[in-house]
PDB file of N, CA and C in Angstrom:
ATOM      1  N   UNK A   1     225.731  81.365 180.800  1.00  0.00           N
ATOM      2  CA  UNK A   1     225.096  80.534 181.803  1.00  0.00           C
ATOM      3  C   UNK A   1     225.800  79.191 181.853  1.00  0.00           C
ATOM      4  N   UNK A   2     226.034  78.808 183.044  1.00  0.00           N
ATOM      5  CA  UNK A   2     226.829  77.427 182.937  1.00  0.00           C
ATOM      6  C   UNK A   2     226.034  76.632 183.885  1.00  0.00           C
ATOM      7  N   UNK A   3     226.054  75.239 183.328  1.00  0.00           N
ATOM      8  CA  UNK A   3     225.332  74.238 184.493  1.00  0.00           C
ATOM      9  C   UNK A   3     226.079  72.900 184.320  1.00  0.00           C
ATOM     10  N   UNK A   4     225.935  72.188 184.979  1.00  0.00           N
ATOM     11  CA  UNK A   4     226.314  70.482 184.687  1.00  0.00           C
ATOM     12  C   UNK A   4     225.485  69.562 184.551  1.00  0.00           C
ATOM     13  N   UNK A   5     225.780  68.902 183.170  1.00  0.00           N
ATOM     14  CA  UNK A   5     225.225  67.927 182.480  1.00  0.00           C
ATOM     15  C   UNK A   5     225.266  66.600 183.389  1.00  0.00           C
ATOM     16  N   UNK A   6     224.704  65.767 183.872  1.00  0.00           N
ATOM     17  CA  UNK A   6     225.029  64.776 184.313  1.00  0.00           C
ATOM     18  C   UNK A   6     224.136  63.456 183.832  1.00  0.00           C
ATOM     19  N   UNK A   7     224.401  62.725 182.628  1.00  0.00           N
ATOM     20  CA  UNK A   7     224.047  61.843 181.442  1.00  0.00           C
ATOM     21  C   UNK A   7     225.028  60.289 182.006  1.00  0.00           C
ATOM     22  N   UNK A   8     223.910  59.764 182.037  1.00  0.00           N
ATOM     23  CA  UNK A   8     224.374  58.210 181.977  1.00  0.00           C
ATOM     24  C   UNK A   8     224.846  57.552 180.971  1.00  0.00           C
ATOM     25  N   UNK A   9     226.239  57.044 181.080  1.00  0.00           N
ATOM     26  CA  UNK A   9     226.648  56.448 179.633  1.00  0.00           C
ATOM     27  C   UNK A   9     225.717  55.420 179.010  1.00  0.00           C
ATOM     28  N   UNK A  10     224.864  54.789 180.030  1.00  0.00           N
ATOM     29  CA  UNK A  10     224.041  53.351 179.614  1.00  0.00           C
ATOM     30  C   UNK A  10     222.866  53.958 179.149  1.00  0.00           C
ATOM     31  N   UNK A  11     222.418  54.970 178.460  1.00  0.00           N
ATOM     32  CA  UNK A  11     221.445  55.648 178.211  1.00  0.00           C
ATOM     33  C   UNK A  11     221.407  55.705 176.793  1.00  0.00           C
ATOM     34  N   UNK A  12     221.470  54.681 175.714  1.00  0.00           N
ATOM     35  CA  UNK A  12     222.033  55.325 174.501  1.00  0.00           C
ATOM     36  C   UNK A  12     220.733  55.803 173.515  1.00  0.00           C
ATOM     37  N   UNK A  13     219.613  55.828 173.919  1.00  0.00           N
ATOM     38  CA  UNK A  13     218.846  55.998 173.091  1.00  0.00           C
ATOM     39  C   UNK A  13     218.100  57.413 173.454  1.00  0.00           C
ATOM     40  N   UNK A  14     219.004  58.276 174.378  1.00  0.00           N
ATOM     41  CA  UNK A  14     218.666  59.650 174.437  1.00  0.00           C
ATOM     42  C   UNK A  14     218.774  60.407 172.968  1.00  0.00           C
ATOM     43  N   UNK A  15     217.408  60.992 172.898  1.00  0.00           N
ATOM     44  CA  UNK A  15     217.598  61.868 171.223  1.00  0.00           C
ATOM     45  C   UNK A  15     218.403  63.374 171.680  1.00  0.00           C
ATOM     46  N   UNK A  16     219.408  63.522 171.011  1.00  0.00           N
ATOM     47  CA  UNK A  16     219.478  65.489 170.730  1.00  0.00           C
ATOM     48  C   UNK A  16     218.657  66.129 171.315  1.00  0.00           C
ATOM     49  N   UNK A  17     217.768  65.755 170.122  1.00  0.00           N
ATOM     50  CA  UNK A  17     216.863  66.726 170.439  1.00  0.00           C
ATOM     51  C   UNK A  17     215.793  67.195 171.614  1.00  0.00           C
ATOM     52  N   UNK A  18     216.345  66.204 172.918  1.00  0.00           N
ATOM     53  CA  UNK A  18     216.128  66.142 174.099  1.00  0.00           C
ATOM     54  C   UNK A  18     216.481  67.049 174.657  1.00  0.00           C
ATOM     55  N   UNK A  19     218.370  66.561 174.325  1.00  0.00           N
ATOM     56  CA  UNK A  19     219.108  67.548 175.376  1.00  0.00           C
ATOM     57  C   UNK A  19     219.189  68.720 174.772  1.00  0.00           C
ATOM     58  N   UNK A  20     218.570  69.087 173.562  1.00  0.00           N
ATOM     59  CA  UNK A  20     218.566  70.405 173.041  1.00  0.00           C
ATOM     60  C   UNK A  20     217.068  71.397 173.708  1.00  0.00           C
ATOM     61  N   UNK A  21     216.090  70.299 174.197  1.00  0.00           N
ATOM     62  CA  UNK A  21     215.427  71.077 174.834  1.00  0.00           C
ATOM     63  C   UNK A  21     215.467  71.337 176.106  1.00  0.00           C
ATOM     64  N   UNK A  22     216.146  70.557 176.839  1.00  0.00           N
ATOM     65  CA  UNK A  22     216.375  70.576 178.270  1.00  0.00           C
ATOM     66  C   UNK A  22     217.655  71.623 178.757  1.00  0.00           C
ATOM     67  N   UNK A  23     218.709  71.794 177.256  1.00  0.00           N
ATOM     68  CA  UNK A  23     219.034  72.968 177.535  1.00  0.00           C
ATOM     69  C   UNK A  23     218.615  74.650 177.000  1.00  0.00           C
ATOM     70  N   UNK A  24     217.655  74.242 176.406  1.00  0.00           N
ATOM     71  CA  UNK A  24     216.434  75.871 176.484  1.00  0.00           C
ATOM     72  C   UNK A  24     216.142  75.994 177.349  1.00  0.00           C
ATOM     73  N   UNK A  25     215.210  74.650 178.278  1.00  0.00           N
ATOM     74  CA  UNK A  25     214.864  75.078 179.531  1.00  0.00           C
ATOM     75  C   UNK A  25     215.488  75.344 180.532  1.00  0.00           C
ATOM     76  N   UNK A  26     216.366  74.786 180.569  1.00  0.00           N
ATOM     77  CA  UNK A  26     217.597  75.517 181.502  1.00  0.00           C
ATOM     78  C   UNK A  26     218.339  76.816 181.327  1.00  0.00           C
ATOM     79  N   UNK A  27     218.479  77.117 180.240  1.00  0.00           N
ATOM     80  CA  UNK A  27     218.866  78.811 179.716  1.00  0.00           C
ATOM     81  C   UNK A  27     217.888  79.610 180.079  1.00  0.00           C
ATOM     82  N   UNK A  28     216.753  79.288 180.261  1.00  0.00           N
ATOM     83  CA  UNK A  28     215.312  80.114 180.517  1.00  0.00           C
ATOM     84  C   UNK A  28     215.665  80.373 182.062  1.00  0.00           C
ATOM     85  N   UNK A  29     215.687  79.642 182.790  1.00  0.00           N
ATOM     86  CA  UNK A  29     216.467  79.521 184.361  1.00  0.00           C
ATOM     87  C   UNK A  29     217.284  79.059 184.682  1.00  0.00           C
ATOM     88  N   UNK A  30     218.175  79.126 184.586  1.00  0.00           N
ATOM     89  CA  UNK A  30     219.354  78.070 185.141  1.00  0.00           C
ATOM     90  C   UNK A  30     219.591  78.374 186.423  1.00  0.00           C
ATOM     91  N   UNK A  31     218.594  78.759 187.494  1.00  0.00           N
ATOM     92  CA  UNK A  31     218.509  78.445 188.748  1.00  0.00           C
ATOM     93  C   UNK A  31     217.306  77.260 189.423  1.00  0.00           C
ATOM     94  N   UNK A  32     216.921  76.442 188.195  1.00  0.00           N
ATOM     95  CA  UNK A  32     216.357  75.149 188.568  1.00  0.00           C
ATOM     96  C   UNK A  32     216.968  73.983 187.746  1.00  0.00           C
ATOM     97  N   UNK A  33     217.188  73.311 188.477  1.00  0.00           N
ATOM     98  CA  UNK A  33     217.334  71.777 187.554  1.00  0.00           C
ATOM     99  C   UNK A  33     216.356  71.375 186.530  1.00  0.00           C
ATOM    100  N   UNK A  34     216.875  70.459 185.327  1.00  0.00           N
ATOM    101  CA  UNK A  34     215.797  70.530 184.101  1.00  0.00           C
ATOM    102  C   UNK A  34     216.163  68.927 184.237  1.00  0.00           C
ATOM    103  N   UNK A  35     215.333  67.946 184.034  1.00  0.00           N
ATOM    104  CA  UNK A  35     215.667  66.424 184.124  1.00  0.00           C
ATOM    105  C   UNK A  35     214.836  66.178 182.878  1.00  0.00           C
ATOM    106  N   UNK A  36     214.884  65.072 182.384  1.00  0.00           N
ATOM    107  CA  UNK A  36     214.192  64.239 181.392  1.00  0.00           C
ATOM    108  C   UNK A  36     212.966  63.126 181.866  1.00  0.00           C
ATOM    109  N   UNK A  37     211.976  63.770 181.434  1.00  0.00           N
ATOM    110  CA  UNK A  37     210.682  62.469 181.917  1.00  0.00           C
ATOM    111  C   UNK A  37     210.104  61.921 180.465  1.00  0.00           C
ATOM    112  N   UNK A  38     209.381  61.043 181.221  1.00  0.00           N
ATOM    113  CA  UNK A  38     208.465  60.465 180.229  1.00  0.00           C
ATOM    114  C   UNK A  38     206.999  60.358 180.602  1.00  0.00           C
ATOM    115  N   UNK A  39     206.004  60.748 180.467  1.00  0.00           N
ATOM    116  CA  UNK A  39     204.717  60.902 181.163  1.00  0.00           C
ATOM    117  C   UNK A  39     205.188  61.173 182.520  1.00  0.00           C
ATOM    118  N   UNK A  40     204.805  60.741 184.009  1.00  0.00           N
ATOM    119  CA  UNK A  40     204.968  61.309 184.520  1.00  0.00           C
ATOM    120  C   UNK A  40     206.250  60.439 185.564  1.00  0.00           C
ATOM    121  N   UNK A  41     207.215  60.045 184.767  1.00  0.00           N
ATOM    122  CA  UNK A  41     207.938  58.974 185.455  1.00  0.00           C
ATOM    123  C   UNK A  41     209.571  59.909 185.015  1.00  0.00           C
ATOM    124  N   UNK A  42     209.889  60.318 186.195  1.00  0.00           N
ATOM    125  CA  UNK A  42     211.099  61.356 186.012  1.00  0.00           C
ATOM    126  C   UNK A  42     212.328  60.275 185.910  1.00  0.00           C
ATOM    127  N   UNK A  43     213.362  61.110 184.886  1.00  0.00           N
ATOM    128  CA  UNK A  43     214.237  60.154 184.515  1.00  0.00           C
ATOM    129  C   UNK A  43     215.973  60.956 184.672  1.00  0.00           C
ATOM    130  N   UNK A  44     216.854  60.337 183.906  1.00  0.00           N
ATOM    131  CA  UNK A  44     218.159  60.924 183.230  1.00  0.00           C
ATOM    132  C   UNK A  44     217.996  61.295 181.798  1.00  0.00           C
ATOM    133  N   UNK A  45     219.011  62.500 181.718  1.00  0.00           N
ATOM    134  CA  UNK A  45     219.801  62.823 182.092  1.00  0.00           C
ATOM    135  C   UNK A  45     218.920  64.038 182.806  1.00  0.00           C
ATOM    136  N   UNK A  46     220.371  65.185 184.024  1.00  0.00           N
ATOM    137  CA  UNK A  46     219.568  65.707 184.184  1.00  0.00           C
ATOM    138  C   UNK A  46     220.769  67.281 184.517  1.00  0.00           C
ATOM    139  N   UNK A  47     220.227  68.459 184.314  1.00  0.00           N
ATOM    140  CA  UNK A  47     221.267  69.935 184.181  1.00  0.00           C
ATOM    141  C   UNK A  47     221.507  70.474 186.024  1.00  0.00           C
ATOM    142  N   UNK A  48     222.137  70.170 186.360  1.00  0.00           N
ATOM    143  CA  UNK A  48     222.255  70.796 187.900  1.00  0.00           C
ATOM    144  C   UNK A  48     222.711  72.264 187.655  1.00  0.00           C
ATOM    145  N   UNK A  49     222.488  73.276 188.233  1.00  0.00           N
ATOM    146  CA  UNK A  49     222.525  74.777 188.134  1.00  0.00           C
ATOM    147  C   UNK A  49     224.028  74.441 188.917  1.00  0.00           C
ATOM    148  N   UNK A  50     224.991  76.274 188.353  1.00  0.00           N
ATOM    149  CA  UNK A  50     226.128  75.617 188.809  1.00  0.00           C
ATOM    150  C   UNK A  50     226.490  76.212 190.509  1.00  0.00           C
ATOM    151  N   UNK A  51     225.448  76.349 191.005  1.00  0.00           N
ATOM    152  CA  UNK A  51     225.275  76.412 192.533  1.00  0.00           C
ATOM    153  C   UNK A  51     225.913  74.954 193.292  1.00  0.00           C
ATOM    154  N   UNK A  52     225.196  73.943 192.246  1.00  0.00           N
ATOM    155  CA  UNK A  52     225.548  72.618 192.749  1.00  0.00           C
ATOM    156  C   UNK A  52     226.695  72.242 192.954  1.00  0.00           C
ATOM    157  N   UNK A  53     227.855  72.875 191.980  1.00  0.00           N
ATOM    158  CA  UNK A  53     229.018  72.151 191.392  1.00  0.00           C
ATOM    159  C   UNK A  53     230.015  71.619 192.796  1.00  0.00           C
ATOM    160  N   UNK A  54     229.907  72.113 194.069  1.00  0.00           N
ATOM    161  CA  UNK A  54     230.849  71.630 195.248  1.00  0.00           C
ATOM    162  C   UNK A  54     229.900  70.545 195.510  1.00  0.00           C
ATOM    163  N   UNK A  55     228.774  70.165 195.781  1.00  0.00           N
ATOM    164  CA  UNK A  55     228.362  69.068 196.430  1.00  0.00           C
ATOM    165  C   UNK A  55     228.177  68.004 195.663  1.00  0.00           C
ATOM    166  N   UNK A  56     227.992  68.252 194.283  1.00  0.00           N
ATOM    167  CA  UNK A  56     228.376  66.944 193.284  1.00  0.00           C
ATOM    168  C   UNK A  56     229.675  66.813 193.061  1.00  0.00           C
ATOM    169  N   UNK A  57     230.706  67.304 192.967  1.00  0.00           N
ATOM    170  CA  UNK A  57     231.856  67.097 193.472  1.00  0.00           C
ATOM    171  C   UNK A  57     232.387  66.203 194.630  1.00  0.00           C
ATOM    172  N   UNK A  58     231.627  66.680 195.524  1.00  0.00           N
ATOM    173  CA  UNK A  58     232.219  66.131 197.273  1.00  0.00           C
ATOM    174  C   UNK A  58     231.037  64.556 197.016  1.00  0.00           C
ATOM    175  N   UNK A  59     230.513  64.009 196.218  1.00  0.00           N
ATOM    176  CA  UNK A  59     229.457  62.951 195.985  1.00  0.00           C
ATOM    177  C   UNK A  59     230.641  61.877 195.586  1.00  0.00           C
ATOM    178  N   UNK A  60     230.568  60.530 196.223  1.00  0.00           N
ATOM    179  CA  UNK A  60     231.010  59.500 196.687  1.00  0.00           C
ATOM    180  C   UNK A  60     230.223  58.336 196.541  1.00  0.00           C
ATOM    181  N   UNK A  61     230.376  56.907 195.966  1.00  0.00           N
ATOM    182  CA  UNK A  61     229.534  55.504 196.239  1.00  0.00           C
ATOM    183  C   UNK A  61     228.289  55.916 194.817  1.00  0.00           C
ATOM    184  N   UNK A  62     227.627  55.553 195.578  1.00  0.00           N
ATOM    185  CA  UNK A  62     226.102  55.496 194.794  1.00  0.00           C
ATOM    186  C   UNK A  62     225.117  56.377 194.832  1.00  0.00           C
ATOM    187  N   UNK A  63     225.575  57.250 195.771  1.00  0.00           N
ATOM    188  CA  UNK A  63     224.486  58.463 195.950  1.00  0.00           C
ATOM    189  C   UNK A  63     224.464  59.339 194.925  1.00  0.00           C
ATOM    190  N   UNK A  64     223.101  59.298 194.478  1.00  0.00           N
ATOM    191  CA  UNK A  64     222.442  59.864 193.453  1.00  0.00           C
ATOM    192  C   UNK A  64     222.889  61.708 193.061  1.00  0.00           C
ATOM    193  N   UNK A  65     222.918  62.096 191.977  1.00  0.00           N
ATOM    194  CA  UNK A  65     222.748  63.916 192.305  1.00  0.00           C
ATOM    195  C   UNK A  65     221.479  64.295 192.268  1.00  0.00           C
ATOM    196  N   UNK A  66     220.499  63.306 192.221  1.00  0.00           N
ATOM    197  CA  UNK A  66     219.426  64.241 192.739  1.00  0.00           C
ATOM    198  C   UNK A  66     219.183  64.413 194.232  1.00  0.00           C
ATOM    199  N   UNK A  67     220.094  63.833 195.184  1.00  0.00           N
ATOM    200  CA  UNK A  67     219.839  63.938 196.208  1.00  0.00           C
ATOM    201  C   UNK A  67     220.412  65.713 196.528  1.00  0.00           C
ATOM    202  N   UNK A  68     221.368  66.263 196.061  1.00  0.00           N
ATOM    203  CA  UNK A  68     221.513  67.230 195.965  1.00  0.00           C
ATOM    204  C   UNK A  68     220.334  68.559 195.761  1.00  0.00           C
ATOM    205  N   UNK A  69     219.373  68.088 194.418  1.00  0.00           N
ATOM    206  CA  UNK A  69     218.445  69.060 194.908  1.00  0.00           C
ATOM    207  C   UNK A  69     217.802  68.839 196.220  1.00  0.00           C
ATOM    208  N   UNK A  70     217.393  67.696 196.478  1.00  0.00           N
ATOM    209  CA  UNK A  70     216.407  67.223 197.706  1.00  0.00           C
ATOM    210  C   UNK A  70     216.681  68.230 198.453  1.00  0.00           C
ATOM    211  N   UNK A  71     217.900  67.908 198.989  1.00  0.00           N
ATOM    212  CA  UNK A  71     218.897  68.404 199.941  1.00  0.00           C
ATOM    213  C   UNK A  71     219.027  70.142 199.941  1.00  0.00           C
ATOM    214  N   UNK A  72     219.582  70.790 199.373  1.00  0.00           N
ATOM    215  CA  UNK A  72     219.493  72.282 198.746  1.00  0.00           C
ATOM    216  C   UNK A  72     218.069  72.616 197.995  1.00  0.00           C
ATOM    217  N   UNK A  73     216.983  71.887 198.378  1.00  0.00           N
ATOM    218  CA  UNK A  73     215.979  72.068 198.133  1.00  0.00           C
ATOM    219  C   UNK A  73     215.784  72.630 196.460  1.00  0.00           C
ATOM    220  N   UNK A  74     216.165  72.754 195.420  1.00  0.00           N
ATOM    221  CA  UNK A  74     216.067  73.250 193.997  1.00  0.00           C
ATOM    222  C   UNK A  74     215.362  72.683 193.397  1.00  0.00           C
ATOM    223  N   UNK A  75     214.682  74.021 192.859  1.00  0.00           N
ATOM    224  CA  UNK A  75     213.170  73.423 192.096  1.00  0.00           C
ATOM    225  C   UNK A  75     213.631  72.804 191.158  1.00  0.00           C
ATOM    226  N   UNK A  76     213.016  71.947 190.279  1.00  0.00           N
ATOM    227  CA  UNK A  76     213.392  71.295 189.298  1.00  0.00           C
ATOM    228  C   UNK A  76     211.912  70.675 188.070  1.00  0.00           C
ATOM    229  N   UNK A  77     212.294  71.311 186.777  1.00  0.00           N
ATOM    230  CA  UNK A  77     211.628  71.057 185.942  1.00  0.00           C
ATOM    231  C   UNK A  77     211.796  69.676 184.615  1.00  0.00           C
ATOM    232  N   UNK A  78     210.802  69.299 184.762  1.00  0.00           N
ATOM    233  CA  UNK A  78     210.542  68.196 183.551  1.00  0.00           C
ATOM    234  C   UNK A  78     210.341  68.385 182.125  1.00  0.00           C
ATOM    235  N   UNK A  79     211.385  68.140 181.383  1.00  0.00           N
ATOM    236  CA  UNK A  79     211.298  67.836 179.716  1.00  0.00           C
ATOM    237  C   UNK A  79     210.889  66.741 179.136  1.00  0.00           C
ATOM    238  N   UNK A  80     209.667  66.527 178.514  1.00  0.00           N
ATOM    239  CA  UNK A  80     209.298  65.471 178.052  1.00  0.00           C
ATOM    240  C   UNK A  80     210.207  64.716 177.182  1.00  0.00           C
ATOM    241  N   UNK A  81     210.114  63.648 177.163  1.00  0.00           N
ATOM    242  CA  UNK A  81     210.589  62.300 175.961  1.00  0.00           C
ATOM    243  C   UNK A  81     209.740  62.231 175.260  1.00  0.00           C
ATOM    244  N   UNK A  82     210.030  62.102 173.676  1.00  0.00           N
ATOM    245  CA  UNK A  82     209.497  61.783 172.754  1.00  0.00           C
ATOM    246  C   UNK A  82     208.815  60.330 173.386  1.00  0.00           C
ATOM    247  N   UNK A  83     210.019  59.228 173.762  1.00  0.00           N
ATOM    248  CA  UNK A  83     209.471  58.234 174.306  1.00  0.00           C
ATOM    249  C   UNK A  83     209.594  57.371 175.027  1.00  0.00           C
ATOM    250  N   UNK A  84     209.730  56.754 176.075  1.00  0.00           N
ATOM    251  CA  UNK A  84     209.923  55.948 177.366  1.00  0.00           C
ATOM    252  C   UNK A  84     211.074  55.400 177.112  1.00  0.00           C
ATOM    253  N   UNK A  85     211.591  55.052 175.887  1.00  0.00           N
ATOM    254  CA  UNK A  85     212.979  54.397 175.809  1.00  0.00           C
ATOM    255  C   UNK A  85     214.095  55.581 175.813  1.00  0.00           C
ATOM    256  N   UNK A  86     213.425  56.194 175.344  1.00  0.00           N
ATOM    257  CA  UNK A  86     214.937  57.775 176.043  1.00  0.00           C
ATOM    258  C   UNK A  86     215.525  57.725 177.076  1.00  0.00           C
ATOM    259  N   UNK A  87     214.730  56.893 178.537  1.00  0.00           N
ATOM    260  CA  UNK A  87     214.755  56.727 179.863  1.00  0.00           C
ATOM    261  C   UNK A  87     215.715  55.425 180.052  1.00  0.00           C
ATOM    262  N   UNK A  88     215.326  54.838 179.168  1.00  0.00           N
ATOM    263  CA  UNK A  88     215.936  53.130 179.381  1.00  0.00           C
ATOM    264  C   UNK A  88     216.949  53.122 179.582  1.00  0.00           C
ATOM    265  N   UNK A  89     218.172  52.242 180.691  1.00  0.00           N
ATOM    266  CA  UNK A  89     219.529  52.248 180.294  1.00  0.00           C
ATOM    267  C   UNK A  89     219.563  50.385 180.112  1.00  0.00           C
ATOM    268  N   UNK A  90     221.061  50.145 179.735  1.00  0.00           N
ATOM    269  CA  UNK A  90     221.502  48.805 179.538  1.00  0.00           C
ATOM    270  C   UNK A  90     221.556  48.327 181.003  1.00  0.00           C
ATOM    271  N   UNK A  91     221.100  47.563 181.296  1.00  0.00           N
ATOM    272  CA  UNK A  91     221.569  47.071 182.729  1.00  0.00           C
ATOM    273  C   UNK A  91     221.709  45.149 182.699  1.00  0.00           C
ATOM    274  N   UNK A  92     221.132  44.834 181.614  1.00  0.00           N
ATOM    275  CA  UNK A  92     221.083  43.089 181.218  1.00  0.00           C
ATOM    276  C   UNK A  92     220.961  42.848 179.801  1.00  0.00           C
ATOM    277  N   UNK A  93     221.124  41.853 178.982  1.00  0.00           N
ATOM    278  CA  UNK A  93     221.266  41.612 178.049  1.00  0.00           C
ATOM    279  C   UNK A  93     219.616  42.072 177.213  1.00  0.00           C
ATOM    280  N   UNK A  94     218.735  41.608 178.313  1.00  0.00           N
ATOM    281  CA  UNK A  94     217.472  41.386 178.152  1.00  0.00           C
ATOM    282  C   UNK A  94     217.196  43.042 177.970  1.00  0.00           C
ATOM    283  N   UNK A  95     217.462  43.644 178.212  1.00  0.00           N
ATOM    284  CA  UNK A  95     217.125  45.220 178.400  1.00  0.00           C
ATOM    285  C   UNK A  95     217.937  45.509 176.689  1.00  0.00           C
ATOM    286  N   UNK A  96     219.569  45.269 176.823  1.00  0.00           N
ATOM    287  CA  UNK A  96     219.675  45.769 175.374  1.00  0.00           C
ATOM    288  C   UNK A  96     219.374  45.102 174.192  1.00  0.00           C
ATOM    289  N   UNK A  97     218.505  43.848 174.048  1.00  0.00           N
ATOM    290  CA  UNK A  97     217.574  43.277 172.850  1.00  0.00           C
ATOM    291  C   UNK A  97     216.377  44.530 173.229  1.00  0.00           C
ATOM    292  N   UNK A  98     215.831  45.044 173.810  1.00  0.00           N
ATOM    293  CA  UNK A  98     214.353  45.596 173.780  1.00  0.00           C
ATOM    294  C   UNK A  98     215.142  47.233 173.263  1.00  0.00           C
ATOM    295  N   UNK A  99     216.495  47.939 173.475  1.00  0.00           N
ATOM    296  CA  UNK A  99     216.987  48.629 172.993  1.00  0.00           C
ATOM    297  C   UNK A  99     217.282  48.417 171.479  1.00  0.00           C
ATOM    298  N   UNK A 100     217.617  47.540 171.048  1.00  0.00           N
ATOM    299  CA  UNK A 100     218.091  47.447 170.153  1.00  0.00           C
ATOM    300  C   UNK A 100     216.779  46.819 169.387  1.00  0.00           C
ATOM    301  N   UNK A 101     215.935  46.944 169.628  1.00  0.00           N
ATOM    302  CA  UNK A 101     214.764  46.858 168.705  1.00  0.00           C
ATOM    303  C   UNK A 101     214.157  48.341 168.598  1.00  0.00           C
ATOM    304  N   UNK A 102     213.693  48.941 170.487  1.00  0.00           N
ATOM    305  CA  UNK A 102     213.659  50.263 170.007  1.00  0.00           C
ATOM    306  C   UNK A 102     214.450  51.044 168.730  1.00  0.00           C
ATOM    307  N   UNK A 103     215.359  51.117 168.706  1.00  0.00           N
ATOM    308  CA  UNK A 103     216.332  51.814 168.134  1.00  0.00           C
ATOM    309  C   UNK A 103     216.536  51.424 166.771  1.00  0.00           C
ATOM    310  N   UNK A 104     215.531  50.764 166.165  1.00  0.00           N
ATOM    311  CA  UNK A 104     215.066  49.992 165.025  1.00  0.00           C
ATOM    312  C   UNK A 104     214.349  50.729 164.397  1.00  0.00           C
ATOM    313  N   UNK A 105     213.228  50.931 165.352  1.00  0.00           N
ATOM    314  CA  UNK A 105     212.138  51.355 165.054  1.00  0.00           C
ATOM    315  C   UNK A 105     212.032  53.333 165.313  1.00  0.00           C
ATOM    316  N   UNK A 106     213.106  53.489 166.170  1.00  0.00           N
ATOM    317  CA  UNK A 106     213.335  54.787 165.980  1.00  0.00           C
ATOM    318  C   UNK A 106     213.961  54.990 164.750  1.00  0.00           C
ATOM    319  N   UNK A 107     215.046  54.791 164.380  1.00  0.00           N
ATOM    320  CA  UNK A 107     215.824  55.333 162.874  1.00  0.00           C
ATOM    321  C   UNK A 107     215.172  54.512 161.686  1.00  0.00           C
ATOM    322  N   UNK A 108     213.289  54.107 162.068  1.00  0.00           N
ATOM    323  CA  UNK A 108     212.635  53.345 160.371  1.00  0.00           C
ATOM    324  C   UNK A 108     211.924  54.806 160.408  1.00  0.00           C
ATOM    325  N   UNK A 109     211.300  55.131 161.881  1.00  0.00           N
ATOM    326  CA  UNK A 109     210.834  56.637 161.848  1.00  0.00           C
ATOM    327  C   UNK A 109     211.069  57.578 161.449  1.00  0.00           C
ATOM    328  N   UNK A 110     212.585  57.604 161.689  1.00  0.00           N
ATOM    329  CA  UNK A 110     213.549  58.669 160.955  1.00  0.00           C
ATOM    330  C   UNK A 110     213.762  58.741 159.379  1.00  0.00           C
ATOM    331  N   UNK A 111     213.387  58.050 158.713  1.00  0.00           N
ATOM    332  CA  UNK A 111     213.795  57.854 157.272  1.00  0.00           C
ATOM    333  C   UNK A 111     212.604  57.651 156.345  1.00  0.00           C
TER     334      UNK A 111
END
C-alpha cells in the first residue's frame, strides 16, 4: 500500500507514535486520508491515498493539500493526539518558548 506523507517541518513535537497510528489507519484503508487531530480541531500531518499523487504534484503557492480531498471529494479520517502541542508549529519566537516548555514536560513524562 503506498500513500504520501505530507508533515510540516515546523511541527517538531509530533510523537511516533502518532504517525505510527495514522499509518495503521491508513493501511486499514488507504482509500481515505488519515490527518492528525486534537479533540475536535483537525490538524498536520496528514497520509493522502496515492490516487492523489498528480494533483499534489501539479500544487503551486500556498494552496493547501487538503484542498485536494475537498476537491476529489476523499473521505478522510482523524487520529487523535496525545496532545494539542502535536498540532503546534514554530511560526514566532513566542510559539517556540511555549514549545520548548511543552517538550519539557513531554520527555519529564517520558522518564
Amino acid at each position: 500500500t503506498v500513500g504520501f506523507l505530507f508533515m510540516p517541518a515546523d511541527q517538531p513535537l509530533v510523537r511516533s507514535e502518532s504517525l505510527r497510528r495514522m499509518a495503521v489507519q491508513f493501511f486499514r484503508n488507504p482509500g481515505r486520508a488519515v490527518r492528525l487531530c486534537f479533540g475536535q480541531t483537525p490538524g498536520s500531518p496528514v497520509i493522502f491515498p496515492v490516487g492523489c499523487r498528480e494533483d499534489l504534484m501539479n500544487y503551486t503557492g500556498d494552496r493547501g493539500g487538503m484542498e485536494v480531498i475537498r476537491e476529489r471529494q476523499i473521505p478522510c479520517d482523524g487520529v487523535q493526539a496525545e496532545a494539542a502541542w502535536e498540532l503546534w508549529d514554530v511560526d514566532t519566537p513566542e510559539k517556540m518558548e511555549q514549545i520548548r516548555v511543552a517538550y519539557g514536560q513531554m520527555t519529564d513524562k517520558e522518564h
